[in-house]
N, C-alpha and C. Protein backbone atom coordinates (compact mmCIF):
# COMPACT_ATOMS: atom_id res chain seq x y z
N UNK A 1 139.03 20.72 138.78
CA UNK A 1 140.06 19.72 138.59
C UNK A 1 141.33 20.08 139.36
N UNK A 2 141.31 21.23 139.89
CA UNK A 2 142.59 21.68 140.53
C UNK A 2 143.23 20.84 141.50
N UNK A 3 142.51 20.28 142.55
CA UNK A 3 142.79 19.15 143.68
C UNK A 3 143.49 18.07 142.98
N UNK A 4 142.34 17.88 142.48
CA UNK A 4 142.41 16.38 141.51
C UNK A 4 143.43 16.13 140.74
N UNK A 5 144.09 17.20 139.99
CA UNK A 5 144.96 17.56 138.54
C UNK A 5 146.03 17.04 139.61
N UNK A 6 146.46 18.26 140.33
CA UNK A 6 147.34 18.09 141.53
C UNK A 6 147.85 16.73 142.00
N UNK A 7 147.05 16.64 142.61
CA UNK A 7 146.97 14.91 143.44
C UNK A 7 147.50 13.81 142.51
N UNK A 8 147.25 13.67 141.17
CA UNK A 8 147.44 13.20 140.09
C UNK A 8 148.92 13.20 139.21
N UNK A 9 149.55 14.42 139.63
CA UNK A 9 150.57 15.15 139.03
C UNK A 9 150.17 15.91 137.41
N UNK A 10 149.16 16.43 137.22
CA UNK A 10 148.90 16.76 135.74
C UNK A 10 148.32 18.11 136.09
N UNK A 11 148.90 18.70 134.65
CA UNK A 11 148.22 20.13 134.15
C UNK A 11 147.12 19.91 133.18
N UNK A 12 146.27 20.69 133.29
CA UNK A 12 145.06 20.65 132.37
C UNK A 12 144.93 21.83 131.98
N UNK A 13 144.66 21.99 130.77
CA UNK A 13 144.92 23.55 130.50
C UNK A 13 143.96 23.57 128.78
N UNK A 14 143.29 24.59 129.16
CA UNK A 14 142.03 25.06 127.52
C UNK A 14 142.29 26.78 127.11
N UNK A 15 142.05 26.84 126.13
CA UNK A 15 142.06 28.13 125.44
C UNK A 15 143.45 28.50 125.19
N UNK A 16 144.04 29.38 124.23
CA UNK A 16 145.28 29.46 123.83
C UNK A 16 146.53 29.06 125.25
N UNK A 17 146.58 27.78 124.96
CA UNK A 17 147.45 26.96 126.09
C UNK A 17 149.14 27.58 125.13
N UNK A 18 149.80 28.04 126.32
CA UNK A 18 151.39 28.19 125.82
C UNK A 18 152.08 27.24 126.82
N UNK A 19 153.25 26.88 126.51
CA UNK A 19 154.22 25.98 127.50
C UNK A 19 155.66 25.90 126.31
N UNK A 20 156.17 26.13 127.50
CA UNK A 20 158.12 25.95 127.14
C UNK A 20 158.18 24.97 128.00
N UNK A 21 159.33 24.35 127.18
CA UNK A 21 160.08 23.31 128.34
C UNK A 21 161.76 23.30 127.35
N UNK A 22 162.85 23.61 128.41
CA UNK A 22 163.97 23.45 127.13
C UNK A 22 164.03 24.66 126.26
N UNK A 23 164.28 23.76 125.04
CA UNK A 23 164.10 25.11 123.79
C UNK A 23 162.53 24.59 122.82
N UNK A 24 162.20 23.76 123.59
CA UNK A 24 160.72 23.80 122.72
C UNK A 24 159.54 24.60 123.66
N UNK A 25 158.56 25.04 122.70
CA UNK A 25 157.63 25.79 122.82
C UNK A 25 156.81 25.14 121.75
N UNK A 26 155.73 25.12 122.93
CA UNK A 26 154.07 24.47 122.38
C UNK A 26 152.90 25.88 122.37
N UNK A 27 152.02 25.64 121.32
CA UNK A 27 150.99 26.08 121.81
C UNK A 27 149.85 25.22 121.24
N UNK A 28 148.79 25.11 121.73
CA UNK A 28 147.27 24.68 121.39
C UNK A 28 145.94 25.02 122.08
N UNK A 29 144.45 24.70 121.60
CA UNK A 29 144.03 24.91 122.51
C UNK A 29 142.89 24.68 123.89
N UNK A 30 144.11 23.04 123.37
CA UNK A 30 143.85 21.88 124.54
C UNK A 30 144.74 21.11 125.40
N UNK A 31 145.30 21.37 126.20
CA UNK A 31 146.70 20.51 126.75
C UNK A 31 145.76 19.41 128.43
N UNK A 32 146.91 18.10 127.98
CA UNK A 32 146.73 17.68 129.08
C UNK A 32 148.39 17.31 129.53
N UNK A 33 148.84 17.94 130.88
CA UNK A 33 150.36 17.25 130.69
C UNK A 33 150.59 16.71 132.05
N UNK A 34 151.20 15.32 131.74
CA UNK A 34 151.40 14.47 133.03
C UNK A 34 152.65 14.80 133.65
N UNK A 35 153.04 15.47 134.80
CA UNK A 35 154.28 16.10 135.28
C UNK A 35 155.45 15.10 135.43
N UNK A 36 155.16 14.05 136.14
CA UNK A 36 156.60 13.02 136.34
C UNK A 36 156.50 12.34 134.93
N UNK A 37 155.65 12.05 134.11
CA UNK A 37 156.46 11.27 133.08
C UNK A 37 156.54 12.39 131.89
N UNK A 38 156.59 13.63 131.81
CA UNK A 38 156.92 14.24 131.11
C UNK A 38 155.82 14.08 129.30
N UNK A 39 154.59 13.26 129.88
CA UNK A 39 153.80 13.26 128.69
C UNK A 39 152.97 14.36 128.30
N UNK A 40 152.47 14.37 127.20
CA UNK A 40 151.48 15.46 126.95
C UNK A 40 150.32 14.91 125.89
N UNK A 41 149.16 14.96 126.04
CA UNK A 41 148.28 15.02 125.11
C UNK A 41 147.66 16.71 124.96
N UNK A 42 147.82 17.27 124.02
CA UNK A 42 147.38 18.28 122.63
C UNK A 42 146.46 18.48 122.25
N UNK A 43 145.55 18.92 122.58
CA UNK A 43 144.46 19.14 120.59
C UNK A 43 144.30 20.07 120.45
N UNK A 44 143.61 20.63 119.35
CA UNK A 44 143.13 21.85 118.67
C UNK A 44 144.60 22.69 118.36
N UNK A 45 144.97 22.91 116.84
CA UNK A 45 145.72 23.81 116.39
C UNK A 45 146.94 24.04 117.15
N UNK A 46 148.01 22.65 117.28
CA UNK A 46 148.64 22.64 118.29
C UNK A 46 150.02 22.73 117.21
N UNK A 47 151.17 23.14 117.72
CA UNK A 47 152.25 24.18 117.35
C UNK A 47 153.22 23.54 117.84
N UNK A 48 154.28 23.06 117.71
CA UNK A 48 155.75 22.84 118.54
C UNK A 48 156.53 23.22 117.72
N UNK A 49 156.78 24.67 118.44
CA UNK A 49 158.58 25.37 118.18
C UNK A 49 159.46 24.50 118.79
N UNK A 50 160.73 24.27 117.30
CA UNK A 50 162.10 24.22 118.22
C UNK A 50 162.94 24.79 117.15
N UNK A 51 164.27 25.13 117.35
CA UNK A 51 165.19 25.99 116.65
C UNK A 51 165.04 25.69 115.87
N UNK A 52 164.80 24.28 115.10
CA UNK A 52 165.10 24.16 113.20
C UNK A 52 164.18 23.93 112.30
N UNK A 53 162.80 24.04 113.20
CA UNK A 53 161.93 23.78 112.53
C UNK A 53 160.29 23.84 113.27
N UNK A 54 159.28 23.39 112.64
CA UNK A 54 158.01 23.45 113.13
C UNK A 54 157.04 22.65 112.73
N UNK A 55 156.47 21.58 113.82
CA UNK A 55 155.82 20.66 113.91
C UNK A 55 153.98 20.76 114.11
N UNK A 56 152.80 20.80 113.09
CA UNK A 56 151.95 21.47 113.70
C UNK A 56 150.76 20.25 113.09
N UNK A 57 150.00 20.13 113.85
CA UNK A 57 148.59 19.26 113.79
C UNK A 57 147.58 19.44 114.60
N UNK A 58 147.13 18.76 114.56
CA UNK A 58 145.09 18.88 115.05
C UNK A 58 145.32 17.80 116.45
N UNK A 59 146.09 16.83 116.94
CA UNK A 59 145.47 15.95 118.06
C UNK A 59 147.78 15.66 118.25
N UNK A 60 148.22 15.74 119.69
CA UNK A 60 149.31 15.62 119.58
C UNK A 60 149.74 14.97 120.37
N UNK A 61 150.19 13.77 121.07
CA UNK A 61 151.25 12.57 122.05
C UNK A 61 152.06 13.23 121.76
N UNK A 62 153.07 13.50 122.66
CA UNK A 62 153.84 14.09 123.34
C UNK A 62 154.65 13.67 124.64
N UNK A 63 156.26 13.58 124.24
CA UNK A 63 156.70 13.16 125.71
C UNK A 63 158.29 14.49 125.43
N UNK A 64 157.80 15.28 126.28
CA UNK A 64 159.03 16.61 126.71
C UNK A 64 160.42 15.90 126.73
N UNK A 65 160.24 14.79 127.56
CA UNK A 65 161.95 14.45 127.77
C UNK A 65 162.52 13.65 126.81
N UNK A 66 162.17 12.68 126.00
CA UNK A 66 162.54 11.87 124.93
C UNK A 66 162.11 12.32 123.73
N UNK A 67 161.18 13.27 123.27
CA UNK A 67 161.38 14.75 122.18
C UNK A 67 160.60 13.70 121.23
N UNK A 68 159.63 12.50 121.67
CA UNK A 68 158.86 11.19 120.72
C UNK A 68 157.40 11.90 120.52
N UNK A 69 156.90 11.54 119.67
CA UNK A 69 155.30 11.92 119.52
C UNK A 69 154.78 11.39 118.46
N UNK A 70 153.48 11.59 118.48
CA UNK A 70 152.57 11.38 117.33
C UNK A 70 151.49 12.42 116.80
N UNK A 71 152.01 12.78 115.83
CA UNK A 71 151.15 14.05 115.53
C UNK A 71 150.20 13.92 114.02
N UNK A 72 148.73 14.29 113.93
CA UNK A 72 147.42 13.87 113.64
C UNK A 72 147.53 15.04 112.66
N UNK A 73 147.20 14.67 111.63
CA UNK A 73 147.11 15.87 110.46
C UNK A 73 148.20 16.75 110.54
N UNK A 74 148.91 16.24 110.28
CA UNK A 74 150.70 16.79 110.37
C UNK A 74 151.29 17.76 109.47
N UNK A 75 151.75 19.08 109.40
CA UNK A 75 152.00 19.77 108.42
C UNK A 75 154.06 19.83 109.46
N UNK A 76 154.90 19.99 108.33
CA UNK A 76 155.80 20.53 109.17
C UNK A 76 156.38 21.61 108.09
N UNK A 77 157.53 22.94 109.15
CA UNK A 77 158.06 23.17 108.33
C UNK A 77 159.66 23.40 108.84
N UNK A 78 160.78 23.55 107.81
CA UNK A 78 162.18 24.01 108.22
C UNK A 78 162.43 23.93 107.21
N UNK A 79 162.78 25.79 107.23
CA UNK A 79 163.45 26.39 106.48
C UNK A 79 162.50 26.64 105.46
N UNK A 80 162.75 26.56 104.15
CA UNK A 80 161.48 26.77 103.31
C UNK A 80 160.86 25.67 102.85
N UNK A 81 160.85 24.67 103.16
CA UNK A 81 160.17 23.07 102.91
C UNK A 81 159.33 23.27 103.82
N UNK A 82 157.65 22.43 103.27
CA UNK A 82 157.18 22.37 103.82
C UNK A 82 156.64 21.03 103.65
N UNK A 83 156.20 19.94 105.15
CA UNK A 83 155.41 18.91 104.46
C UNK A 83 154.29 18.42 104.87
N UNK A 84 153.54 17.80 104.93
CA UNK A 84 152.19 17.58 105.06
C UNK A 84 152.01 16.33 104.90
N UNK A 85 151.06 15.22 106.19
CA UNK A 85 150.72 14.12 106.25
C UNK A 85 149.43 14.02 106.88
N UNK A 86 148.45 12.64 107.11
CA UNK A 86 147.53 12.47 108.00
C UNK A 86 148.28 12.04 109.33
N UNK A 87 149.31 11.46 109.34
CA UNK A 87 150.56 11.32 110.46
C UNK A 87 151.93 11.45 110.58
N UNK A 88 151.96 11.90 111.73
CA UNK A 88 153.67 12.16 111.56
C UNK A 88 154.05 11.46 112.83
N UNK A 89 155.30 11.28 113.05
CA UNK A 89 156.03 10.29 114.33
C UNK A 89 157.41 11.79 114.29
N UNK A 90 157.27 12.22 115.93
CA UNK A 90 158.75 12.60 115.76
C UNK A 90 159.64 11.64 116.69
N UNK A 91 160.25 11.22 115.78
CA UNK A 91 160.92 9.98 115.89
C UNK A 91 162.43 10.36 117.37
N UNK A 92 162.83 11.66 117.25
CA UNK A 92 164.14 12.22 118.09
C UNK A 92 163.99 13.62 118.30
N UNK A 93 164.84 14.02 118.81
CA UNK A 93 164.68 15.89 118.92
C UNK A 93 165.04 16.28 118.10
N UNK A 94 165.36 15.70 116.60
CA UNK A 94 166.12 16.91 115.26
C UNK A 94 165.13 15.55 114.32
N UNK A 95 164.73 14.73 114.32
CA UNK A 95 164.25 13.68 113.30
C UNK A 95 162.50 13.74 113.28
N UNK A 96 161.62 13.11 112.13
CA UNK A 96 160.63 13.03 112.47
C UNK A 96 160.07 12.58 111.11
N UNK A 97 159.11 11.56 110.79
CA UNK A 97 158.73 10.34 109.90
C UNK A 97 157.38 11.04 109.42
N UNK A 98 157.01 10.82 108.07
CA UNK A 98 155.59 11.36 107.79
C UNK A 98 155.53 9.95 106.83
N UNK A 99 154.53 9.81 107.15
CA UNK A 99 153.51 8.19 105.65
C UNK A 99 152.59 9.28 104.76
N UNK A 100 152.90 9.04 103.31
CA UNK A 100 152.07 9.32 102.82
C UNK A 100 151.59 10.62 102.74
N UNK A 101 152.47 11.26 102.24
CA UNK A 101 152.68 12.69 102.62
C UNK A 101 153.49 13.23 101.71
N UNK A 102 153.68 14.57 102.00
CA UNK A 102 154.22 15.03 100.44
C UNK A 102 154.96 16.19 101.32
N UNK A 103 156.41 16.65 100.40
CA UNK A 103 157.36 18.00 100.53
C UNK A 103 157.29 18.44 99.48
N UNK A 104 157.23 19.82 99.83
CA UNK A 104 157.10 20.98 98.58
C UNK A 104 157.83 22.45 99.43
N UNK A 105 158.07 23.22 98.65
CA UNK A 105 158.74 24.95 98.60
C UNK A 105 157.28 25.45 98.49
N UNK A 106 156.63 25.09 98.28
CA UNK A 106 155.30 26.22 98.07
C UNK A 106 154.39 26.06 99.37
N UNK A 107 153.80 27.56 98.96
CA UNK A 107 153.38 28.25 100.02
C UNK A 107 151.53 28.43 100.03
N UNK A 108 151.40 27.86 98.99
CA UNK A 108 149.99 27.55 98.85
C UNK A 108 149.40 26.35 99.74
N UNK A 109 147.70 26.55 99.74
CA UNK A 109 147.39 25.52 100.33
C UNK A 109 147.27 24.04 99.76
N UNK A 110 147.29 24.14 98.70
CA UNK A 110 147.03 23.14 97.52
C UNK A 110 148.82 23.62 96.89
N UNK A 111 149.53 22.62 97.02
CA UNK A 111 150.88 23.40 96.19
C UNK A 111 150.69 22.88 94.88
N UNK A 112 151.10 23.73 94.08
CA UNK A 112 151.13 23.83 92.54
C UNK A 112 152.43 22.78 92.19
N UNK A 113 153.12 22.13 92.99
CA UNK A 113 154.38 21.27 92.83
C UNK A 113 154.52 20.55 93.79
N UNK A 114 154.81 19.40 94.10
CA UNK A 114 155.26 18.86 94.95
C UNK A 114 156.09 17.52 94.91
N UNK A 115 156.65 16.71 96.17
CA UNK A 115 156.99 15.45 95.60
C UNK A 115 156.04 14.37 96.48
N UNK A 116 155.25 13.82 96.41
CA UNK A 116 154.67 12.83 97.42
C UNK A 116 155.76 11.72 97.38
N UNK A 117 155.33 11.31 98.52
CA UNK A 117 156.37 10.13 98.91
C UNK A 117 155.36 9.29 99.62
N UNK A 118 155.58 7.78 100.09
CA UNK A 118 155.28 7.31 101.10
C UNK A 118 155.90 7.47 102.60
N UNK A 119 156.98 7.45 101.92
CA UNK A 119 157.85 7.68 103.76
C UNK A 119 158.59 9.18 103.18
N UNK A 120 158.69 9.85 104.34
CA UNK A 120 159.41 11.26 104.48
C UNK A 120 160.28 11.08 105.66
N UNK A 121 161.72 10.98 105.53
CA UNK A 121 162.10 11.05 106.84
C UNK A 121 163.11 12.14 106.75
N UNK A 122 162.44 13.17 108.15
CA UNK A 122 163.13 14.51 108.40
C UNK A 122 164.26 14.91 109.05
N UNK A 123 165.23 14.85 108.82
CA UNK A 123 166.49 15.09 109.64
C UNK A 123 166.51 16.93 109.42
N UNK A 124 166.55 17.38 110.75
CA UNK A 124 165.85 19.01 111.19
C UNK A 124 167.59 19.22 110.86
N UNK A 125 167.77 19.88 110.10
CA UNK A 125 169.04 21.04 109.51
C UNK A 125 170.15 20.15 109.11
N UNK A 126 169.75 18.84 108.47
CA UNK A 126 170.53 18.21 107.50
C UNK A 126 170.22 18.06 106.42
N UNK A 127 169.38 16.99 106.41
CA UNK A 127 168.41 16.35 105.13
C UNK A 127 166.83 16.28 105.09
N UNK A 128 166.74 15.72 104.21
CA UNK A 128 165.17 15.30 104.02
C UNK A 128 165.32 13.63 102.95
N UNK A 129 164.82 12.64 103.39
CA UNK A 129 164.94 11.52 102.54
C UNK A 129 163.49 11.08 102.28
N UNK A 130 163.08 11.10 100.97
CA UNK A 130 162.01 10.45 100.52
C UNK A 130 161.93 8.97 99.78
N UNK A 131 161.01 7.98 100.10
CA UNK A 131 161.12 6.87 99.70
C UNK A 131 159.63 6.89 98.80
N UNK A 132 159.46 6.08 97.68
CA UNK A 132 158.79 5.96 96.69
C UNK A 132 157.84 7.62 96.11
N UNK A 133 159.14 8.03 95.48
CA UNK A 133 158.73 9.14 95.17
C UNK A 133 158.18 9.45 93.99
N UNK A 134 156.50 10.13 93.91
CA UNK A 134 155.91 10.65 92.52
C UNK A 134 155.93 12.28 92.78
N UNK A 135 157.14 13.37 91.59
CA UNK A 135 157.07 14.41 91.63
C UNK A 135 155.89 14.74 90.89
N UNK A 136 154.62 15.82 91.67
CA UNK A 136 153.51 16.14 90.96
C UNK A 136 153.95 17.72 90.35
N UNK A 137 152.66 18.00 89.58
CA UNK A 137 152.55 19.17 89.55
C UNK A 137 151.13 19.54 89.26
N UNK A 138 150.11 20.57 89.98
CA UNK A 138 148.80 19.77 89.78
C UNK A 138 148.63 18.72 90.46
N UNK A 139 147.84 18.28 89.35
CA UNK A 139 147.42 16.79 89.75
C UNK A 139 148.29 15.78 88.79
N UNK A 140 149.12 15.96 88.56
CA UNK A 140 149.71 15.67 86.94
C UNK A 140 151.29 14.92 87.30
N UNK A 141 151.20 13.58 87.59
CA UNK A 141 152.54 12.71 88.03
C UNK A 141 153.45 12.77 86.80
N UNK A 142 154.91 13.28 87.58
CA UNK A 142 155.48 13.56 85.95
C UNK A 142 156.37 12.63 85.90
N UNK A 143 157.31 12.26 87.44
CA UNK A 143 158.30 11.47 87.38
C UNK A 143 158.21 10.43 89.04
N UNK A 144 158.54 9.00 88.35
CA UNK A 144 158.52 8.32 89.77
C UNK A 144 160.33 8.33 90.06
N UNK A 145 160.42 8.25 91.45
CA UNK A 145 162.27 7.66 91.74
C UNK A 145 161.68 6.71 92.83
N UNK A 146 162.16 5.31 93.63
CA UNK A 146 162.61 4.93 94.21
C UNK A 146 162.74 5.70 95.59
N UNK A 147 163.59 6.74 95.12
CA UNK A 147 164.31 7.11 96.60
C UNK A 147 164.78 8.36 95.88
N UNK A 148 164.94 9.42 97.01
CA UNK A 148 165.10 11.07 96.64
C UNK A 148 165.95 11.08 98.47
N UNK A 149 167.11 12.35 98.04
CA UNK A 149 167.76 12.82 99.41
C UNK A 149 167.85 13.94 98.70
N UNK A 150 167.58 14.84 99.63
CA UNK A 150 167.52 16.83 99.60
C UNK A 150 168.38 17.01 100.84
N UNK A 151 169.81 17.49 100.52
CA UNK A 151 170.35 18.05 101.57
C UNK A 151 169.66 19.48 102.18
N UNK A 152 169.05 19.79 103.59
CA UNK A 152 168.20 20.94 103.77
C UNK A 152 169.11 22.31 103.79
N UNK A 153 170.67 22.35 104.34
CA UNK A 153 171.44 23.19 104.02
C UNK A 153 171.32 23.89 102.79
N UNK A 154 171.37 23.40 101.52
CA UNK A 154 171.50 23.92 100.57
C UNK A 154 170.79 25.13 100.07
N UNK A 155 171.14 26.22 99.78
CA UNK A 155 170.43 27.10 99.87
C UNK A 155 169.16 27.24 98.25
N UNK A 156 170.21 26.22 96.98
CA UNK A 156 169.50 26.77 95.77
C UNK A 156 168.26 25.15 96.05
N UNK A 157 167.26 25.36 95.21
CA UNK A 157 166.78 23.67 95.38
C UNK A 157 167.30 23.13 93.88
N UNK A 158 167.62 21.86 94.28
CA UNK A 158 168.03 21.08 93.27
C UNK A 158 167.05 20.70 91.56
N UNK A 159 165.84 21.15 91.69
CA UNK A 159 164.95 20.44 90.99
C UNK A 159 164.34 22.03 90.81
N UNK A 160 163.87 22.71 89.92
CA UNK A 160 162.70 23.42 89.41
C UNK A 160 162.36 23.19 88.50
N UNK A 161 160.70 23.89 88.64
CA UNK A 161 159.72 23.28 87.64
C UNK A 161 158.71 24.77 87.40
N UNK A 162 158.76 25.32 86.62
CA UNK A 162 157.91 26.57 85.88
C UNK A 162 157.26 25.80 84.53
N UNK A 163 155.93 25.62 85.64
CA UNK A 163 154.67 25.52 84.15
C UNK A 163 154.41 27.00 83.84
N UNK A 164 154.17 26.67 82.52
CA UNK A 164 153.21 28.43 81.76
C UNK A 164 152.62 27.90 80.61
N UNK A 165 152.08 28.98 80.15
CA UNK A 165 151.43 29.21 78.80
C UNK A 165 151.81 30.03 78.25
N UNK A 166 151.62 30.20 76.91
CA UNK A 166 152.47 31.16 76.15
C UNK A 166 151.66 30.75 74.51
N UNK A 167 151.52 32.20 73.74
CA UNK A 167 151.36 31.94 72.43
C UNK A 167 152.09 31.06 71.97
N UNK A 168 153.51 31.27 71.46
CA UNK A 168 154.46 30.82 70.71
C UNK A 168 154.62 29.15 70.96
N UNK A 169 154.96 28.79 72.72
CA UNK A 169 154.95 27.32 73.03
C UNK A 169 153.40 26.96 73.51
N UNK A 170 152.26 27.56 73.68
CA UNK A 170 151.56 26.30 74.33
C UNK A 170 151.70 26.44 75.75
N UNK A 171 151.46 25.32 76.19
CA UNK A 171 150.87 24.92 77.55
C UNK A 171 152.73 24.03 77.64
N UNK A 172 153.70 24.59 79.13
CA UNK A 172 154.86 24.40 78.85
C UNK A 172 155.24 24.09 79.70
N UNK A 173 156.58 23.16 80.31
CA UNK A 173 157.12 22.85 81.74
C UNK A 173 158.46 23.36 81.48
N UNK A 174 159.13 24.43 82.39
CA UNK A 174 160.58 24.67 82.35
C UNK A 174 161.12 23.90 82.94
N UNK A 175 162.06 23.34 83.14
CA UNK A 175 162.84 22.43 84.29
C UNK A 175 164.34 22.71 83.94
N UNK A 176 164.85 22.81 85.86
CA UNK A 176 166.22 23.05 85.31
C UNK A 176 166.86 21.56 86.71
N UNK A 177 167.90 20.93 86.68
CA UNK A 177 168.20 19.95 87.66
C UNK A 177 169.85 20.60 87.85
C-alpha cells in the first residue's frame, strides 16, 4: 500500500499504532489517517490522550483539526469519573456527548454505584451534565432527577452512598449529600 497510501495522501498503520498530533496522543491497533483532511478511522482498543482527560473505544472517526469524532463502545475518563456508553460524539476539544450511558467514581468493571443518564454531556475540567437521571446501585434504581450538574473541579463528590450489612441494622444504605 505504500505507493498507493502515498499517492492518496493516507497513513495506514496495524499493530500497536501510536500518533501525536498537538497535545493529543492516540493509540490503537488499527489506524487509517487521511493527511490533508486531517481524518482518521481507528479500531481495535483505541486510546485518545489529551491533558484533561481520556477517550477510549473499540471503532473511532476522527478528525485531528476540529478535535469531532465518533467513538463505538465508549468508556471515558477525567479525573476520577468515569463513563461508559455504546456511543460517544466528541463534540469540541474539551466537550464530548455519551446516549445512554452512565458516570460513576468506581473502578470496577460492573460499578457497584452509578448514575445512568440518557444524555451525558462532558465539559473536560469543568462539569459533567446529566439529563434523565436514574442513580443505581447494583441493579437497584434508588432515585430519578430530571437533570444532575457535577462541577468536575470539586475535589469532595457531592453524593455518597455506602451499602453494608451489619448484625444490628441489616442490609443498609449510608448516604451523605
Amino acid at each position: 500500500c505504500a505507493a498507493s497510501c502515498r499517492a492518496a495522501g493516507r497513513a495506514v498503520a496495524s499493530g500497536g499504532v501510536v500518533a501525536t498530533y498537538k497535545d493529543m496522543k492516540l493509540s490503537c491497533d488499527n489506524a487509517t489517517i487521511y493527511m490533508q483532511t486531517k481524518d482518521a478511522y481507528l479500531r481495535g482498543r483505541v486510546r485518545l490522550w489529551q491533558p484533561d482527560g481520556l477517550l477510549k473505544g473499540e471503532e473511532v472517526l476522527y478528525n485531528f483539526e476540529t478535535r469531532k469524532g465518533i467513538v463505538l463502545l465508549a468508556e471515558g475518563e477525567s479525573g476520577p469519573w468515569r463513563t461508559k456508553s455504546a456511543e460517544a460524539q466528541k463534540l469540541s476539544e474539551s466537550s464530548f456527548l455519551m446516549k445512554d450511558g452512565y458516570l460513576t467514581t468506581c473502578d470496577f468493571e460492573e460499578p457497584h454505584s452509578r448514575l445512568k443518564a440518557r444524555e451525558i454531556h462532558v465539559y473536560l475540567d469543568d462539569k459533567v451534565v446529566l439529563k434523565n437521571v436514574v442513580m443505581m446501585v447494583g441493579p437497584v434504581p434508588l432515585l430519578y432527577l430530571p437533570s444532575y450538574t457535577h462541577p468536575l473541579d470539586d475535589k469532595r463528590p457531592r453524593v455518597t452512598i455506602i451499602p453494608g450489612k451489619s448484625k444490628e441494622w441489616g442490609l443498609f444504605t449510608l448516604t451523605s449529600w
